[in-house]
PDB file of N, CA and C in Angstrom:
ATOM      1  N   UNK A   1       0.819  -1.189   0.000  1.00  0.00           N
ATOM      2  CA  UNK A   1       0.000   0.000   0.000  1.00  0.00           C
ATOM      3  C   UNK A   1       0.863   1.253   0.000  1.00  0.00           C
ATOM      4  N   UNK A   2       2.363   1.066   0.787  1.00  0.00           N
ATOM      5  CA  UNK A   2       2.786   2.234   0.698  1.00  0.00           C
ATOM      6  C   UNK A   2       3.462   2.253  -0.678  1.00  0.00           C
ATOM      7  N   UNK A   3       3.737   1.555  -1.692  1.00  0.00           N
ATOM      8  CA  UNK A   3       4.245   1.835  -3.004  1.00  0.00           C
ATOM      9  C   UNK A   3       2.665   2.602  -3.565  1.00  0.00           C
ATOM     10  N   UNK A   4       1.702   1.948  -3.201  1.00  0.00           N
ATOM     11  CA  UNK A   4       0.637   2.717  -3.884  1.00  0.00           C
ATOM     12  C   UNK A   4       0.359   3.957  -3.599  1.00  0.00           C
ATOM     13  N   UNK A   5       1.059   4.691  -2.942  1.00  0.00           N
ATOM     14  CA  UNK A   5       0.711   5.809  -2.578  1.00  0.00           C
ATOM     15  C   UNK A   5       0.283   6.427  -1.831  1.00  0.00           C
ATOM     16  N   UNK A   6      -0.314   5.165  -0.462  1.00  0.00           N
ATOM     17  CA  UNK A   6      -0.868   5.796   1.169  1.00  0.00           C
ATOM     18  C   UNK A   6       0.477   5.667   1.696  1.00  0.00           C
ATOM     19  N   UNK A   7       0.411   6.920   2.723  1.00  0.00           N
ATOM     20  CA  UNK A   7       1.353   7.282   3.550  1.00  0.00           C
ATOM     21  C   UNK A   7       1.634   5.895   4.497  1.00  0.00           C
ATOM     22  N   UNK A   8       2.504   5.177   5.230  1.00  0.00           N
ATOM     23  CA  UNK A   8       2.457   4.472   6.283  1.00  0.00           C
ATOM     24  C   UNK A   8       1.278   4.285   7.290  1.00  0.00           C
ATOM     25  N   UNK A   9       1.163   5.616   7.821  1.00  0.00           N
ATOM     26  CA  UNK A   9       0.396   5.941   8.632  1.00  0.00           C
ATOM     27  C   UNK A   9      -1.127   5.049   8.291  1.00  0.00           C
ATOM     28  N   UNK A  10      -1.917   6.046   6.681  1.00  0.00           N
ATOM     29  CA  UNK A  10      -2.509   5.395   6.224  1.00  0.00           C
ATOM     30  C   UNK A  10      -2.870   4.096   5.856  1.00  0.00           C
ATOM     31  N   UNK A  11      -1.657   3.910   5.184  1.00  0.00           N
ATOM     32  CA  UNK A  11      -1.623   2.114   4.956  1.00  0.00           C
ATOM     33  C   UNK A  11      -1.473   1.035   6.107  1.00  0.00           C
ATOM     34  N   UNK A  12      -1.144   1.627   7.583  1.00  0.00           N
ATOM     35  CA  UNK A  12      -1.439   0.556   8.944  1.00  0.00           C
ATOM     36  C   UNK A  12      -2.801   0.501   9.526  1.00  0.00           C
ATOM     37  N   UNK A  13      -3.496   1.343   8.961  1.00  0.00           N
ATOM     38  CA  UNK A  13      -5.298   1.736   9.660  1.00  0.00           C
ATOM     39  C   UNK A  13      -6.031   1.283   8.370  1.00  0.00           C
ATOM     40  N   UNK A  14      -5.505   0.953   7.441  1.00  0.00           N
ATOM     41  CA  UNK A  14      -6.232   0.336   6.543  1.00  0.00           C
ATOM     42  C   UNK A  14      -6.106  -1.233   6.515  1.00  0.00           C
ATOM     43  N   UNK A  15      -5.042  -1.783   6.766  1.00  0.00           N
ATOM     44  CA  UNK A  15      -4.550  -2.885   6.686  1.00  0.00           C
ATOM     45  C   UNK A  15      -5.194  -3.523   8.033  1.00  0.00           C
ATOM     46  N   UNK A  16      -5.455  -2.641   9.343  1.00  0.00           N
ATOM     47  CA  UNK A  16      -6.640  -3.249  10.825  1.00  0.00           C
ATOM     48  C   UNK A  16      -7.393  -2.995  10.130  1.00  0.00           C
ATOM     49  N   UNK A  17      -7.862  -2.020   9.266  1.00  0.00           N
ATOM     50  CA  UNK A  17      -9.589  -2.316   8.937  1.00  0.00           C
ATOM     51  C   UNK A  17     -10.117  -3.520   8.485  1.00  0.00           C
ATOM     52  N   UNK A  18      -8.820  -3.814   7.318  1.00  0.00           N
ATOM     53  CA  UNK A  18      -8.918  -5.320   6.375  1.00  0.00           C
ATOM     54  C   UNK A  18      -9.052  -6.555   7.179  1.00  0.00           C
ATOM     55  N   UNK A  19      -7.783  -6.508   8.569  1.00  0.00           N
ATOM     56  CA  UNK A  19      -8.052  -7.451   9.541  1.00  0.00           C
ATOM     57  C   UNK A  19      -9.090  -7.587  10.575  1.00  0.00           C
ATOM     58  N   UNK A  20      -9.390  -6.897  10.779  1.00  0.00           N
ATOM     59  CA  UNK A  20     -10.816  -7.083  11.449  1.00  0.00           C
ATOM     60  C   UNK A  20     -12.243  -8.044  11.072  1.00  0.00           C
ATOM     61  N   UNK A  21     -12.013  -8.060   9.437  1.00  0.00           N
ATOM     62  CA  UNK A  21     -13.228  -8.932   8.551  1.00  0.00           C
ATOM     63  C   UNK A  21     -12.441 -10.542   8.993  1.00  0.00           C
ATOM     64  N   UNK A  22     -11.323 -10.774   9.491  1.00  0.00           N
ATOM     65  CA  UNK A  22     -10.631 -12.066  10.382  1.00  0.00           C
ATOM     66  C   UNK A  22     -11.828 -12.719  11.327  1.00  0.00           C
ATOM     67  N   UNK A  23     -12.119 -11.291  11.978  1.00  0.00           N
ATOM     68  CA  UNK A  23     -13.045 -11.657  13.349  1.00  0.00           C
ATOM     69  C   UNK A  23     -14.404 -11.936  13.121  1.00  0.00           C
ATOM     70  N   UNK A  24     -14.746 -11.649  11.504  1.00  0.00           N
ATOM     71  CA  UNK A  24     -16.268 -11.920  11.260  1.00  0.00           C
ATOM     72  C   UNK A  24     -16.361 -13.256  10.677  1.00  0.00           C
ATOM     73  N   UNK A  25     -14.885 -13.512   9.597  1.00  0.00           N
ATOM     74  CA  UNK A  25     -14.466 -15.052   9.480  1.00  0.00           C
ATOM     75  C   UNK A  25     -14.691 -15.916  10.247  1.00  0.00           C
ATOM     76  N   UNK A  26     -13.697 -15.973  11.174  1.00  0.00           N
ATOM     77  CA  UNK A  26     -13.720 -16.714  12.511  1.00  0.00           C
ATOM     78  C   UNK A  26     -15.437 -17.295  13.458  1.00  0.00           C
ATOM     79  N   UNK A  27     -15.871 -16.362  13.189  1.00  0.00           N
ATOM     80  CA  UNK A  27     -17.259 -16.452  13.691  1.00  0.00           C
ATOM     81  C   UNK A  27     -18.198 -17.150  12.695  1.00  0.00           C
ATOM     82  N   UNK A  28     -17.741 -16.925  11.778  1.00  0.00           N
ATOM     83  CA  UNK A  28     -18.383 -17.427  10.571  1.00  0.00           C
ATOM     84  C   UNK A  28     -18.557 -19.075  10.447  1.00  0.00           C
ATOM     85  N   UNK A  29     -17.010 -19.131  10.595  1.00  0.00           N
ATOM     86  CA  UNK A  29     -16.897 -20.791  10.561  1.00  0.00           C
ATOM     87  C   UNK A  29     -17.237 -21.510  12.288  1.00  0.00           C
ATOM     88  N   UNK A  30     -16.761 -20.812  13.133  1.00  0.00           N
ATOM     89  CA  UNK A  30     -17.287 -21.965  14.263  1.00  0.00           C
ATOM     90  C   UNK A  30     -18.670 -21.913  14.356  1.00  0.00           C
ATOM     91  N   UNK A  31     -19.395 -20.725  14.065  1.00  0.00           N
ATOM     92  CA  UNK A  31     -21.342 -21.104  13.597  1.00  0.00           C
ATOM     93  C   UNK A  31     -21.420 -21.891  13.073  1.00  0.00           C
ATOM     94  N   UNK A  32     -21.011 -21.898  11.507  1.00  0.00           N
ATOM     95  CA  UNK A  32     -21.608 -22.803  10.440  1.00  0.00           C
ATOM     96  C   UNK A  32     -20.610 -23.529  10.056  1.00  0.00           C
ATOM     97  N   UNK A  33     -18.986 -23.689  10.762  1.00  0.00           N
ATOM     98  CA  UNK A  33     -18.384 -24.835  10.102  1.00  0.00           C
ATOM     99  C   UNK A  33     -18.769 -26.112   9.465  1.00  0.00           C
ATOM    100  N   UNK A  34     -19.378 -27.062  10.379  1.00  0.00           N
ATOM    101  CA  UNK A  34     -20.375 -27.900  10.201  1.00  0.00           C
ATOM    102  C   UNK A  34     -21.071 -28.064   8.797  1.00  0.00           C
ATOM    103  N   UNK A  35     -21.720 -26.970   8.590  1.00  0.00           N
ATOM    104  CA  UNK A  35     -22.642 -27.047   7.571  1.00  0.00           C
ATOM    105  C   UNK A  35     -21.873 -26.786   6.132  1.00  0.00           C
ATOM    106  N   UNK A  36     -20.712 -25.981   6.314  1.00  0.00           N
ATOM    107  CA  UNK A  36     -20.140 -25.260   5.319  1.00  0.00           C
ATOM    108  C   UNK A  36     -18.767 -26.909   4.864  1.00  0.00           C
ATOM    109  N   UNK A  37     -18.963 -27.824   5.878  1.00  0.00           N
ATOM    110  CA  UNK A  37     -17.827 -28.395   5.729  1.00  0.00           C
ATOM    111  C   UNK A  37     -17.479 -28.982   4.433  1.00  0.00           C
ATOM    112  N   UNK A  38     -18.618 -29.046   3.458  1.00  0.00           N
ATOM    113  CA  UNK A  38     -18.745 -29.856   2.331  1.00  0.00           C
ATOM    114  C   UNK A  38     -18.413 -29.028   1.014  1.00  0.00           C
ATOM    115  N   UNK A  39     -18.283 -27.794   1.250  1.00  0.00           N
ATOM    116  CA  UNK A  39     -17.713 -26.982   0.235  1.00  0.00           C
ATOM    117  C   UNK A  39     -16.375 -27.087   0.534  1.00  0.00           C
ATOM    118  N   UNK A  40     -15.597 -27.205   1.702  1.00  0.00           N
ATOM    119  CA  UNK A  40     -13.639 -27.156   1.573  1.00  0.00           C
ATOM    120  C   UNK A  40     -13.155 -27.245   0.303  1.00  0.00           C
ATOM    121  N   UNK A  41     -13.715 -28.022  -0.175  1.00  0.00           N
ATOM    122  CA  UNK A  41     -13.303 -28.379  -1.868  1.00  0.00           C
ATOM    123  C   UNK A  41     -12.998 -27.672  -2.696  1.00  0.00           C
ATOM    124  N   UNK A  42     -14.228 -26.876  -2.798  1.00  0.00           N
ATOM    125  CA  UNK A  42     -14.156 -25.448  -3.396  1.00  0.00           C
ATOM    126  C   UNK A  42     -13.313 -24.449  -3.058  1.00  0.00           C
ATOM    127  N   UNK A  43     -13.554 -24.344  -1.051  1.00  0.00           N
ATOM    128  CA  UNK A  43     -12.625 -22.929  -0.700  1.00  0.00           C
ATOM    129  C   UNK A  43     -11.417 -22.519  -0.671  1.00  0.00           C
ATOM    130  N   UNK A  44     -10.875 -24.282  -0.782  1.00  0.00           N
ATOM    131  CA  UNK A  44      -9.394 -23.879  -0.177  1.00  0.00           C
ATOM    132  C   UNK A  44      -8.561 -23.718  -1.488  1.00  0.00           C
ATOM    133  N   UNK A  45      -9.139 -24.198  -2.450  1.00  0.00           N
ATOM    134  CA  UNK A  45      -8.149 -23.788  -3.553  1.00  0.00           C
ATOM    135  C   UNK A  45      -8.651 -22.515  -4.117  1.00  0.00           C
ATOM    136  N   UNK A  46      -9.412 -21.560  -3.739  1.00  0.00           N
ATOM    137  CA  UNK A  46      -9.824 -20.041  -3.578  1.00  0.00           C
ATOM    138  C   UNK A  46      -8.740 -19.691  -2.796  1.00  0.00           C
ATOM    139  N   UNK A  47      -8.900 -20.408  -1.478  1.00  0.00           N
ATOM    140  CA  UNK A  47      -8.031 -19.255  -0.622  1.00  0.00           C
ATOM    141  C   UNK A  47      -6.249 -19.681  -0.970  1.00  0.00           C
ATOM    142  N   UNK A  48      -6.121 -20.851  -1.632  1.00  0.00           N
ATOM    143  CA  UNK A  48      -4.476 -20.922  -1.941  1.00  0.00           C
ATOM    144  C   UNK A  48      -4.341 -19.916  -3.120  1.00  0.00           C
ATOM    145  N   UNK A  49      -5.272 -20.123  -3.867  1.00  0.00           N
ATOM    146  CA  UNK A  49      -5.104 -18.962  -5.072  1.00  0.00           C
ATOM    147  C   UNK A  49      -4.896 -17.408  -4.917  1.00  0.00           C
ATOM    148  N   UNK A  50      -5.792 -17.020  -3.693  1.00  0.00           N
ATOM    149  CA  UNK A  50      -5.587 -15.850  -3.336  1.00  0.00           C
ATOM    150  C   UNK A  50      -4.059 -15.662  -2.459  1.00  0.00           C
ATOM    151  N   UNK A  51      -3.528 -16.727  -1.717  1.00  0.00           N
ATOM    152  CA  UNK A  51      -1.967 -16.386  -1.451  1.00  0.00           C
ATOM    153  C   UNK A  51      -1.477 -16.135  -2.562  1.00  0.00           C
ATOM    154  N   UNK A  52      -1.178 -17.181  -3.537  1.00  0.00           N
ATOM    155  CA  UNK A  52      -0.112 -17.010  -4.977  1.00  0.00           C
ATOM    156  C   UNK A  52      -0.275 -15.741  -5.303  1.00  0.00           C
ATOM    157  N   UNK A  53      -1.493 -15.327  -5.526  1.00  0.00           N
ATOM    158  CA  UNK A  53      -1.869 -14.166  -6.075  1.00  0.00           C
ATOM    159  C   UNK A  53      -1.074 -12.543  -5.237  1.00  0.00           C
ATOM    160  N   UNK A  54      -1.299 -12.837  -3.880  1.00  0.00           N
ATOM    161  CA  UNK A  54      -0.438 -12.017  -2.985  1.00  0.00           C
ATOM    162  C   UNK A  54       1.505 -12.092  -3.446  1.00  0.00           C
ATOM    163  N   UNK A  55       1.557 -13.361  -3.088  1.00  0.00           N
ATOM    164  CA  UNK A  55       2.855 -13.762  -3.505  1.00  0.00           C
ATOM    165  C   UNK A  55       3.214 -13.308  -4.980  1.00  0.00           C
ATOM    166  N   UNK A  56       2.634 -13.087  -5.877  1.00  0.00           N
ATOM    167  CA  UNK A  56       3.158 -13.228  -7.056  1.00  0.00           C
ATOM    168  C   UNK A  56       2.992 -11.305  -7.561  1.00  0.00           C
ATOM    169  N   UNK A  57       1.750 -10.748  -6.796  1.00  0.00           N
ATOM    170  CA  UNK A  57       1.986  -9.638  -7.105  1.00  0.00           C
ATOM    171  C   UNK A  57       2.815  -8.718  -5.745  1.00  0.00           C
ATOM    172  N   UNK A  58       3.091  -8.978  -4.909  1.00  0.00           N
ATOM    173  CA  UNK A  58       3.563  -8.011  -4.323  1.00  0.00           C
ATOM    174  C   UNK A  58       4.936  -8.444  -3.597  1.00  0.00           C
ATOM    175  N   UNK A  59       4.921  -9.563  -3.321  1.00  0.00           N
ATOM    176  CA  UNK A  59       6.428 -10.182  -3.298  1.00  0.00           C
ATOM    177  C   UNK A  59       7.346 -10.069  -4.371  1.00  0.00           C
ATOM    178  N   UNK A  60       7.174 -10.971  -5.334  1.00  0.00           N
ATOM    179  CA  UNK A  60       8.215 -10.816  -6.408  1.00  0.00           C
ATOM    180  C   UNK A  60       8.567  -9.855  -6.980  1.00  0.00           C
ATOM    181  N   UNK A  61       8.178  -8.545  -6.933  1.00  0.00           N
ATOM    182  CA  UNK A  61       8.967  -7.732  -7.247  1.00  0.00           C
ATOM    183  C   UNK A  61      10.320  -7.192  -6.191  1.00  0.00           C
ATOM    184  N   UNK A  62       9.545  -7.129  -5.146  1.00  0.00           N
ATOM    185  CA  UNK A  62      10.834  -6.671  -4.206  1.00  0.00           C
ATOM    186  C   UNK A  62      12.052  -7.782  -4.163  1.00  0.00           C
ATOM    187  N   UNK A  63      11.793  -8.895  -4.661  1.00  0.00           N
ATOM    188  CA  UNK A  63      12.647 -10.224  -4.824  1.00  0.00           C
ATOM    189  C   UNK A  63      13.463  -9.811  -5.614  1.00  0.00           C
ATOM    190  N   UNK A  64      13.302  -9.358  -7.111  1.00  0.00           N
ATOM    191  CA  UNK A  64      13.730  -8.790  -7.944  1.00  0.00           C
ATOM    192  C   UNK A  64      14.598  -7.327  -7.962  1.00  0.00           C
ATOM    193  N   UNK A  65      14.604  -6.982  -6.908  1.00  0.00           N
ATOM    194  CA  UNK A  65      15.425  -5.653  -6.772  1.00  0.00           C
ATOM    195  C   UNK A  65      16.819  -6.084  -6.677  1.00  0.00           C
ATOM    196  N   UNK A  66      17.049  -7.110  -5.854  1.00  0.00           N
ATOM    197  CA  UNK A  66      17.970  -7.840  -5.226  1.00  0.00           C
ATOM    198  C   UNK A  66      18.216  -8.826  -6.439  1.00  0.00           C
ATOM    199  N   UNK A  67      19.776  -8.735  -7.301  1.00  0.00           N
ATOM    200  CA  UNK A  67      20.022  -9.448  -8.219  1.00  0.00           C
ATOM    201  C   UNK A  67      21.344 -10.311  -8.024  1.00  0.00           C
ATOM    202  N   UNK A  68      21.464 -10.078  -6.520  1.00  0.00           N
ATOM    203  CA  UNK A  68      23.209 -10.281  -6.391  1.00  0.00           C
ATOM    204  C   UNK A  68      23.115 -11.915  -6.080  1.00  0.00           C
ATOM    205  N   UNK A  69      23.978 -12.721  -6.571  1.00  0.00           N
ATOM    206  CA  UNK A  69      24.006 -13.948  -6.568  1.00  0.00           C
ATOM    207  C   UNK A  69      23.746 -14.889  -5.104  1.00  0.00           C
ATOM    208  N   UNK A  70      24.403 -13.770  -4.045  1.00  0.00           N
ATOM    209  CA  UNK A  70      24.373 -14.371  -2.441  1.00  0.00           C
ATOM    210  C   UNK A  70      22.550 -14.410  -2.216  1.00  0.00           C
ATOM    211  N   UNK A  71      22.081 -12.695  -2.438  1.00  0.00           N
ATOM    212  CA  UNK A  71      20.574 -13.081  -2.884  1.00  0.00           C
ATOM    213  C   UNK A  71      19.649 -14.429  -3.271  1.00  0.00           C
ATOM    214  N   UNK A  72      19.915 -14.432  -4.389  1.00  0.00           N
ATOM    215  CA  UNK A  72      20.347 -15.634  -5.294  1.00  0.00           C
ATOM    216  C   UNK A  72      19.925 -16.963  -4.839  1.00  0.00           C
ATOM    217  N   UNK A  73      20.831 -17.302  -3.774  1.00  0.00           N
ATOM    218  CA  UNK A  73      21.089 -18.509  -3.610  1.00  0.00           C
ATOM    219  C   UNK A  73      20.142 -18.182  -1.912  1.00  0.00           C
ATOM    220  N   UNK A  74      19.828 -16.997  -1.431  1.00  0.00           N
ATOM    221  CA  UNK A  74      19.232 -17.101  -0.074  1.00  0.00           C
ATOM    222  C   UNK A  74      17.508 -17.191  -0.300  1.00  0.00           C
ATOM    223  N   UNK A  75      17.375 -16.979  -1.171  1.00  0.00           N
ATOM    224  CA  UNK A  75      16.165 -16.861  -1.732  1.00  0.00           C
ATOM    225  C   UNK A  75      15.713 -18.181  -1.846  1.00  0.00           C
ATOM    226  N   UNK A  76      16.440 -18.906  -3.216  1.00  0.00           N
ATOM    227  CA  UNK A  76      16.305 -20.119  -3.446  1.00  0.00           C
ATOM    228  C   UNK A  76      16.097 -21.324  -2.569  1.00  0.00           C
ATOM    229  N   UNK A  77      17.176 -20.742  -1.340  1.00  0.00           N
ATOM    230  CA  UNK A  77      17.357 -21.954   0.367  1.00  0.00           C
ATOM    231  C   UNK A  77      15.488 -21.389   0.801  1.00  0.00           C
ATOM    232  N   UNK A  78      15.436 -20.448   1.003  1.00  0.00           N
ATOM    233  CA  UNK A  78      14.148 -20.252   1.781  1.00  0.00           C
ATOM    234  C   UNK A  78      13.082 -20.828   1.050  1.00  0.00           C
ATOM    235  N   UNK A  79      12.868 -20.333  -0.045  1.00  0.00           N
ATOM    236  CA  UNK A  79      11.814 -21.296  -0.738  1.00  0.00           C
ATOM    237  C   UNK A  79      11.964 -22.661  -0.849  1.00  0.00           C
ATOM    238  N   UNK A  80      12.935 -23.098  -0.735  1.00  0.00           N
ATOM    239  CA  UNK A  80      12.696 -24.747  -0.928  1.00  0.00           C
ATOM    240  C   UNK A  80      12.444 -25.040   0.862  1.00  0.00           C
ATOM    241  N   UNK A  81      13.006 -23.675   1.422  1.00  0.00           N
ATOM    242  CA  UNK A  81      12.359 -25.060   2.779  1.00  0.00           C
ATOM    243  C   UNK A  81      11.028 -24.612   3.216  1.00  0.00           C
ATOM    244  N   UNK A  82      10.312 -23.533   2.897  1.00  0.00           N
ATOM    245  CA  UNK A  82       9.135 -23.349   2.736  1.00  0.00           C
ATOM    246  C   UNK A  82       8.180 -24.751   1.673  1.00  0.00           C
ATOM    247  N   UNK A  83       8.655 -24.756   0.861  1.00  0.00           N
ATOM    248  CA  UNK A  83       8.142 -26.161   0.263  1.00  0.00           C
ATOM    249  C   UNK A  83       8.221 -27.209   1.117  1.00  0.00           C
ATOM    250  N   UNK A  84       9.828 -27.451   1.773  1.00  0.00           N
ATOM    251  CA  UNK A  84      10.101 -28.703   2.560  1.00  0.00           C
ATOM    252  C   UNK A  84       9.060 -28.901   3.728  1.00  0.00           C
ATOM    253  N   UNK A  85       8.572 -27.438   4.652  1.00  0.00           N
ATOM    254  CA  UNK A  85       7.951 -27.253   5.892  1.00  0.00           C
ATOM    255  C   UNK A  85       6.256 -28.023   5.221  1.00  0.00           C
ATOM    256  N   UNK A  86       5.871 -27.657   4.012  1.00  0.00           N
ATOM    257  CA  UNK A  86       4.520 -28.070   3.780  1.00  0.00           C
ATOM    258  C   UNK A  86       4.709 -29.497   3.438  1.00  0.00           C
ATOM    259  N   UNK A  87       5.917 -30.125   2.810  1.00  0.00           N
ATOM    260  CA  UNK A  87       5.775 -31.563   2.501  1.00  0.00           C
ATOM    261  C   UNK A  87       5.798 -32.213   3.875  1.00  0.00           C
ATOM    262  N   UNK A  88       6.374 -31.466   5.207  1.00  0.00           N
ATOM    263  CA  UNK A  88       6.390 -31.988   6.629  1.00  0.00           C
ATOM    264  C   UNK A  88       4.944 -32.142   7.025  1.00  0.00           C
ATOM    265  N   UNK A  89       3.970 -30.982   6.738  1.00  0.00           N
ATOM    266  CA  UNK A  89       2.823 -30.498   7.134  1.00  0.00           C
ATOM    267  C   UNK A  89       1.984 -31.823   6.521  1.00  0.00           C
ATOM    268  N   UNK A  90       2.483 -32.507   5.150  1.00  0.00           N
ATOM    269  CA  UNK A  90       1.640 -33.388   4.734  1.00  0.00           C
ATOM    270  C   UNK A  90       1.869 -34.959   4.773  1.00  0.00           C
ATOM    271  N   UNK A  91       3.117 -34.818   5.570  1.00  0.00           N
ATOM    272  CA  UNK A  91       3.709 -35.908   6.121  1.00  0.00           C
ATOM    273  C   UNK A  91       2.888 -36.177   7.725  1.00  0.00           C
ATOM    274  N   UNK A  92       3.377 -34.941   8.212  1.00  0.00           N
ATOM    275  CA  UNK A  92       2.659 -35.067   9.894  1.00  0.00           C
ATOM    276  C   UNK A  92       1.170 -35.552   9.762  1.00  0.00           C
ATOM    277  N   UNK A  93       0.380 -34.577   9.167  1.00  0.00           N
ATOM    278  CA  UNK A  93      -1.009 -35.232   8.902  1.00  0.00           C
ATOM    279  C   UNK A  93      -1.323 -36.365   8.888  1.00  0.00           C
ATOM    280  N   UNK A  94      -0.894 -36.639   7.905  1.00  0.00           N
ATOM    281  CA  UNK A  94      -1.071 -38.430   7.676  1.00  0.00           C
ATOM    282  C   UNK A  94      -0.944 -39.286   8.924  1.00  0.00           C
ATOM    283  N   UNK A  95       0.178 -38.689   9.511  1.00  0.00           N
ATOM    284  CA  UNK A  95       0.346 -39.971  10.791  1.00  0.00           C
ATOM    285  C   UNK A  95      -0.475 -39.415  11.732  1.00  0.00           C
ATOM    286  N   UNK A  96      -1.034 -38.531  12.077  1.00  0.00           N
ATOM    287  CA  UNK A  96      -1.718 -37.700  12.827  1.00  0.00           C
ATOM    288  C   UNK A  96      -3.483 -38.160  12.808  1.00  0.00           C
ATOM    289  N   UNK A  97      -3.637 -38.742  11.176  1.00  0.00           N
ATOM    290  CA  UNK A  97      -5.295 -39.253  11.151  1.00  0.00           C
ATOM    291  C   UNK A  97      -5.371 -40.421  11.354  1.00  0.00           C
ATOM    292  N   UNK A  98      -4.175 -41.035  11.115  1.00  0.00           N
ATOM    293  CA  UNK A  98      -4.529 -42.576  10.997  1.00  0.00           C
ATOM    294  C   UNK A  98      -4.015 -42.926  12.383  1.00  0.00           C
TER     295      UNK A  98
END
């Protein structure tokens, strides 16, 4: 927000306004989790889409400022263990249901 043109100031009272719709979420699902449980199907590859979408527009550019090879290679380590942490996440699960 602050590349877009709100001051800091601005862009931290906008960004609690945005978080606050968290607390109507939250309420949302322990009411009607239950009922809503049969759409997951649908939501969650909405809501992974909407990360990438974060990730891809407002991350990667600042990634890109930074061209220096040490960069480079720190970048590359973090993302793969960000990958590694979710193949854990889908490892743990498994032993976790059964």
């Amino acid at each position: 927000m602050v590349y877009g043109g709100y001051t800091p100031k601005q862009a931290l009272r906008y960004n609690f306004y945005c978080s606050l719709t968290v607390i109507v979420g939250a309420l949302f699902t322990l009411l009607l989790g239950s009922i809503a449980e049969a759409s997951l199907v649908f939501l969650l590859p909405i809501a992974a889409g909407g990360f990438i979408y974060i990730a891809a527009t407002d991350f990667m550019p600042v990634l890109h400022e930074h061209t220096s090879s040490s960069h480079l290679v720190g970048q590359t380590l973090i993302f793969a263990a960000g990958v590694g942490f979710m193949q854990l996440i889908v490892i743990f699960e498994h032993f976790l249901l059964t």
